[in-house]
N, C-alpha and C. Protein backbone atom coordinates (compact mmCIF):
# COMPACT_ATOMS: atom_id res chain seq x y z
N UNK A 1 -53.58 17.83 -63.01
CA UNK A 1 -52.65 16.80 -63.37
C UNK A 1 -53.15 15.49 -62.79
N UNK A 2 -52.37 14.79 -63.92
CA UNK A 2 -52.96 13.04 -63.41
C UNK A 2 -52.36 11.83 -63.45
N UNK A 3 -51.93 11.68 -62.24
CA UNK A 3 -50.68 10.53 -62.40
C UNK A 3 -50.73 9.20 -61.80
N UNK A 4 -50.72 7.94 -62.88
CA UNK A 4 -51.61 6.30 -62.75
C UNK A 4 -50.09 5.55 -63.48
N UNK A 5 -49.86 4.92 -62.70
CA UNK A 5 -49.16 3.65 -63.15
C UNK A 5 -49.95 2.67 -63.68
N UNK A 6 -49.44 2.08 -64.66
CA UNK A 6 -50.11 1.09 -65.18
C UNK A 6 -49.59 0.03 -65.03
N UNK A 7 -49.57 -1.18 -64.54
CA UNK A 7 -48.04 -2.80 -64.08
C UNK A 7 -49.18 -3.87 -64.92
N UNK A 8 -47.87 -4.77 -65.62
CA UNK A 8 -48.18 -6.06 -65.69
C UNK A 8 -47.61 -6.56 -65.88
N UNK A 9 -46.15 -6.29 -64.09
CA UNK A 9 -45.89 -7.28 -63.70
C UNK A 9 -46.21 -8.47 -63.16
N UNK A 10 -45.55 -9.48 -63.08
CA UNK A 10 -46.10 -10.76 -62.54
C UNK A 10 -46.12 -10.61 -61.32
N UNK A 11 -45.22 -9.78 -60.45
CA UNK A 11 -45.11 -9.48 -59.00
C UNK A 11 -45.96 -8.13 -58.83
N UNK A 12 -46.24 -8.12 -57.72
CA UNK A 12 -46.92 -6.19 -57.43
C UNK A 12 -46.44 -4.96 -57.37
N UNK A 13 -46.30 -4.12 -58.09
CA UNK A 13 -45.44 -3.10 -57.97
C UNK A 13 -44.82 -2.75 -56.76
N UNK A 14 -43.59 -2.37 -56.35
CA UNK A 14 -43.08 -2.50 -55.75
C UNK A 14 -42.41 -0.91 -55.63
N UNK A 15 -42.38 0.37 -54.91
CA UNK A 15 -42.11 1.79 -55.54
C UNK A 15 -40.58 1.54 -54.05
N UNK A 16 -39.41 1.53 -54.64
CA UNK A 16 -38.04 1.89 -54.16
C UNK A 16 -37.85 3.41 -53.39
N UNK A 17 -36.83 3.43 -52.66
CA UNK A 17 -36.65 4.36 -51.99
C UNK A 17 -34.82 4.02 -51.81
N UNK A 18 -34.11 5.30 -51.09
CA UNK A 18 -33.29 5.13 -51.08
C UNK A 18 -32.64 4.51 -49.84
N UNK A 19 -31.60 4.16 -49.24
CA UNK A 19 -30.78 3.83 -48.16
C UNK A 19 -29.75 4.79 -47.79
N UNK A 20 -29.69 4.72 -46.55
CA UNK A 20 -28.33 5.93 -46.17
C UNK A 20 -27.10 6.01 -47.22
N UNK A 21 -26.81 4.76 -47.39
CA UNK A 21 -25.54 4.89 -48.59
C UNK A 21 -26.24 5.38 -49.89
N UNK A 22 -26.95 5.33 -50.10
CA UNK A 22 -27.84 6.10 -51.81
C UNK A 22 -28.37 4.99 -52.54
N UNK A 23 -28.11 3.41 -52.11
CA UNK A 23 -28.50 2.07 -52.57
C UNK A 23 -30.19 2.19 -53.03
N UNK A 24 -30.66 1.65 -53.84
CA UNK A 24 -32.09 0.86 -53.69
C UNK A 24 -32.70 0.43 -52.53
N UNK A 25 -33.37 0.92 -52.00
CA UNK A 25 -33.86 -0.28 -51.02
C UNK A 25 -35.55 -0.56 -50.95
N UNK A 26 -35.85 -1.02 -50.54
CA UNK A 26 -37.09 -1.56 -50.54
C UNK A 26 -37.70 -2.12 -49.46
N UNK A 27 -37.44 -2.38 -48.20
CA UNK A 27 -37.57 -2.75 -46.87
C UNK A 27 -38.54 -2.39 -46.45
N UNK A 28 -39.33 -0.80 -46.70
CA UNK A 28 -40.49 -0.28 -46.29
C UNK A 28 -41.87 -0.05 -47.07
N UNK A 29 -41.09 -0.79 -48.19
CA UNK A 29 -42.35 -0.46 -49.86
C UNK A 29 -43.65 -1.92 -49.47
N UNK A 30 -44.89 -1.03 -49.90
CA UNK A 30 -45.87 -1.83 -49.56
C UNK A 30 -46.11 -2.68 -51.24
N UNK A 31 -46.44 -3.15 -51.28
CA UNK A 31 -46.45 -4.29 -52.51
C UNK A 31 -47.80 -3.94 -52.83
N UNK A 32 -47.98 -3.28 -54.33
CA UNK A 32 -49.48 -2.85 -54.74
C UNK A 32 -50.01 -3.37 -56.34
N UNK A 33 -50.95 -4.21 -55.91
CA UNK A 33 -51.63 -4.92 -56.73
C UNK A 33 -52.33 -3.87 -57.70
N UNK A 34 -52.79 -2.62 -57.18
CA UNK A 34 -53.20 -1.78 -57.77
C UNK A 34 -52.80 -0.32 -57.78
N UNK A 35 -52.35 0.25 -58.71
CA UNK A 35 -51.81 1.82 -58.36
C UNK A 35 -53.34 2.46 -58.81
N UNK A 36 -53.53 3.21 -57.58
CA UNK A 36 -55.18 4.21 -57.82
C UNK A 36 -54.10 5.70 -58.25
N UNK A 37 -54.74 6.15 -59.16
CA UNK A 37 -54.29 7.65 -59.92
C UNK A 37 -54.42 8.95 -58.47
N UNK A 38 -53.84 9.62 -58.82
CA UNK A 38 -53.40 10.88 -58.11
C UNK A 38 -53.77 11.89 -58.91
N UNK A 39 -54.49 12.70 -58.19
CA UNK A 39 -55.13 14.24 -59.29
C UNK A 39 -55.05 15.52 -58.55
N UNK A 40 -54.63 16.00 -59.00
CA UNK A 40 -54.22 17.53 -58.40
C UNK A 40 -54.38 18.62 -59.32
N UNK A 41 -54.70 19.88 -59.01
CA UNK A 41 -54.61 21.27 -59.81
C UNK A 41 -53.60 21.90 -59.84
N UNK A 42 -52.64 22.16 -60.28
CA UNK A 42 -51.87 22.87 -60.72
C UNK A 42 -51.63 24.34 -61.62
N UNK A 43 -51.94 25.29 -60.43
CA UNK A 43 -51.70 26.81 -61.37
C UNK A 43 -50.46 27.04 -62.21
N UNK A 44 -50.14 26.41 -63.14
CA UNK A 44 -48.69 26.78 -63.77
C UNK A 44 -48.61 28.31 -63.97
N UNK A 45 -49.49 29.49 -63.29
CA UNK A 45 -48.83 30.83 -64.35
C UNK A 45 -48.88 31.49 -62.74
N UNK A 46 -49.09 30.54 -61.56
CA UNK A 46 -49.09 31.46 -59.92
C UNK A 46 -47.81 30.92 -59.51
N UNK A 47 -47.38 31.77 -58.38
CA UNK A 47 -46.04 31.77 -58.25
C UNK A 47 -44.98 30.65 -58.43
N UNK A 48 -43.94 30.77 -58.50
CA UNK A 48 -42.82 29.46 -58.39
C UNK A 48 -43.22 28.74 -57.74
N UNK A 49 -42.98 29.53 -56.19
CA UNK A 49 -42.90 28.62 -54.95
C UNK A 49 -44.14 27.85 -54.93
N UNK A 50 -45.31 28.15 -54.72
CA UNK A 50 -46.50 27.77 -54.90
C UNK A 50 -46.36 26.59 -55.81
N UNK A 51 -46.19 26.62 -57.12
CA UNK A 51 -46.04 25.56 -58.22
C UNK A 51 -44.91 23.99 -57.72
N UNK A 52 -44.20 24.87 -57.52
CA UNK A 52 -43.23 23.81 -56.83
C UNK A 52 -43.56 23.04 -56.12
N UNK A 53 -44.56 23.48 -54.79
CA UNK A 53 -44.90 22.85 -53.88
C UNK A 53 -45.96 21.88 -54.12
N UNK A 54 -47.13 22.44 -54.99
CA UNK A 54 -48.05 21.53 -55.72
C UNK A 54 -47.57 20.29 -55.88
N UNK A 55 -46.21 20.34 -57.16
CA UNK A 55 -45.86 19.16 -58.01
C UNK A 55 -44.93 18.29 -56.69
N UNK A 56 -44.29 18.89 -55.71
CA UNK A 56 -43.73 18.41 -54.81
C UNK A 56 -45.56 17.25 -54.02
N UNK A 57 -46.18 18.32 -53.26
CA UNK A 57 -47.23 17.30 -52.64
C UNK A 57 -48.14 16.48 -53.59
N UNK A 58 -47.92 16.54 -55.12
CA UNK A 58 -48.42 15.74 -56.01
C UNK A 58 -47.31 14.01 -55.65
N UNK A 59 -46.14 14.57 -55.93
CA UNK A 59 -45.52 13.14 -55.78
C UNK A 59 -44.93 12.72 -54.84
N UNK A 60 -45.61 13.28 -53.55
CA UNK A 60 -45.80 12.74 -51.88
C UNK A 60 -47.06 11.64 -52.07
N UNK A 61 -48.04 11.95 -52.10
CA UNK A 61 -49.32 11.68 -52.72
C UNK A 61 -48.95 10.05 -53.88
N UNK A 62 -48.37 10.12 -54.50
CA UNK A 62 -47.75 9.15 -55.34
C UNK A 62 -47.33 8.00 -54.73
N UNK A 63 -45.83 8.40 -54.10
CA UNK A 63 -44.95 7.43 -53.41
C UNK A 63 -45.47 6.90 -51.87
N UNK A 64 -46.36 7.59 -51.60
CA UNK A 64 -47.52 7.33 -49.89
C UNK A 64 -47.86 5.80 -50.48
N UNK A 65 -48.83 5.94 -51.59
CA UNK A 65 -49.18 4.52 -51.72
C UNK A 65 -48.66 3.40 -51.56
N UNK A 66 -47.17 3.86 -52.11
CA UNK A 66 -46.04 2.29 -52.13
C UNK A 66 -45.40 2.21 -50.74
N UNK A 67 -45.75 3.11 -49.68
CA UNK A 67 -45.76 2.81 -48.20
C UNK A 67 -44.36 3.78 -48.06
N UNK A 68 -43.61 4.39 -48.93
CA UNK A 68 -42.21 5.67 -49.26
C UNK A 68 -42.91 7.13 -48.30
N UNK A 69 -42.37 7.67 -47.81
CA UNK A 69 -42.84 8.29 -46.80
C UNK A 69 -42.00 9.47 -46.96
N UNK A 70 -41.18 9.54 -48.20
CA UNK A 70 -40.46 10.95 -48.59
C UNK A 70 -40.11 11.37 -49.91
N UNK A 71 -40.37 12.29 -50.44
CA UNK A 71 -39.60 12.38 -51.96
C UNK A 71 -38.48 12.46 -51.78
N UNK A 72 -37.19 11.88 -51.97
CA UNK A 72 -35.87 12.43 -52.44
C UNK A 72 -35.55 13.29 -53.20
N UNK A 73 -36.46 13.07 -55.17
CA UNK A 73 -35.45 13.74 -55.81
C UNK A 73 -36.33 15.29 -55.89
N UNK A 74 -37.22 15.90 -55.66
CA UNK A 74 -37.69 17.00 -55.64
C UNK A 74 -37.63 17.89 -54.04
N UNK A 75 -36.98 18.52 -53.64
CA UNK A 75 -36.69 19.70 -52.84
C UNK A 75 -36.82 21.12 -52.94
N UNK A 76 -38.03 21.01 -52.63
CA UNK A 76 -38.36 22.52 -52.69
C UNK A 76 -38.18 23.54 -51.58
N UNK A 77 -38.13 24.82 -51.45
CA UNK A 77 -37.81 25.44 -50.42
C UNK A 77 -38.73 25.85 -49.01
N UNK A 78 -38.38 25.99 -47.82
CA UNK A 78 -39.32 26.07 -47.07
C UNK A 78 -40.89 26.88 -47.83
N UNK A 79 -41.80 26.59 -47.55
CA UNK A 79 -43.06 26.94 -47.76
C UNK A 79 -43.08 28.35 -47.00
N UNK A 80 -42.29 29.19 -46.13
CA UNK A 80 -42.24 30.10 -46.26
C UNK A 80 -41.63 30.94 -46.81
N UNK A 81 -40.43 30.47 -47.97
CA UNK A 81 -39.56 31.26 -48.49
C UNK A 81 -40.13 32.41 -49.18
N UNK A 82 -40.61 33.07 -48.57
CA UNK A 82 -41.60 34.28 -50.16
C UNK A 82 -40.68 35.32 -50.84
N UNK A 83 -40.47 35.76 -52.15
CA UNK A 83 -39.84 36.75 -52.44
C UNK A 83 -39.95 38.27 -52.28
């Protein structure tokens, strides 16, 4: 998988995060003139958990750049949960 923002905004992309109340905020976002692509392998047919975790440290990997230091909306289960 391969994931590139493309901006042409007039300002530098700017990647949001949330605030204790659930607001927008932006206080810690690094201002990026350039988004460099993110590439990862992804076994879609090996386990859940495994898969999950991929697409989870895929868009850690993502939001790092804009200086976001957590995913919110993807929660996956401890990395030891095994069935």
């Amino acid at each position: 998988m391969r994931v590139g923002v493309e901006w042409t905004g007039e300002q530098p992309l700017t990647i949001l995060t949330k605030d204790n109340l659930g607001f927008a905020y932006d206080g810690v976002s690094t201002p990026l003139h350039r988004y460099t692509p993110v590439e990862t392998t992804v076994n879609a047919v090996g386990p859940a958990l495994d898969y999950y975790w991929h697409v989870y440290d895929l868009a850690q990997d993502c939001v790092n750049q804009g200086g976001i230091s957590h995913v919110l909306m993807i929660q996956p289960p401890a990395r030891d949960d095994r069935p």
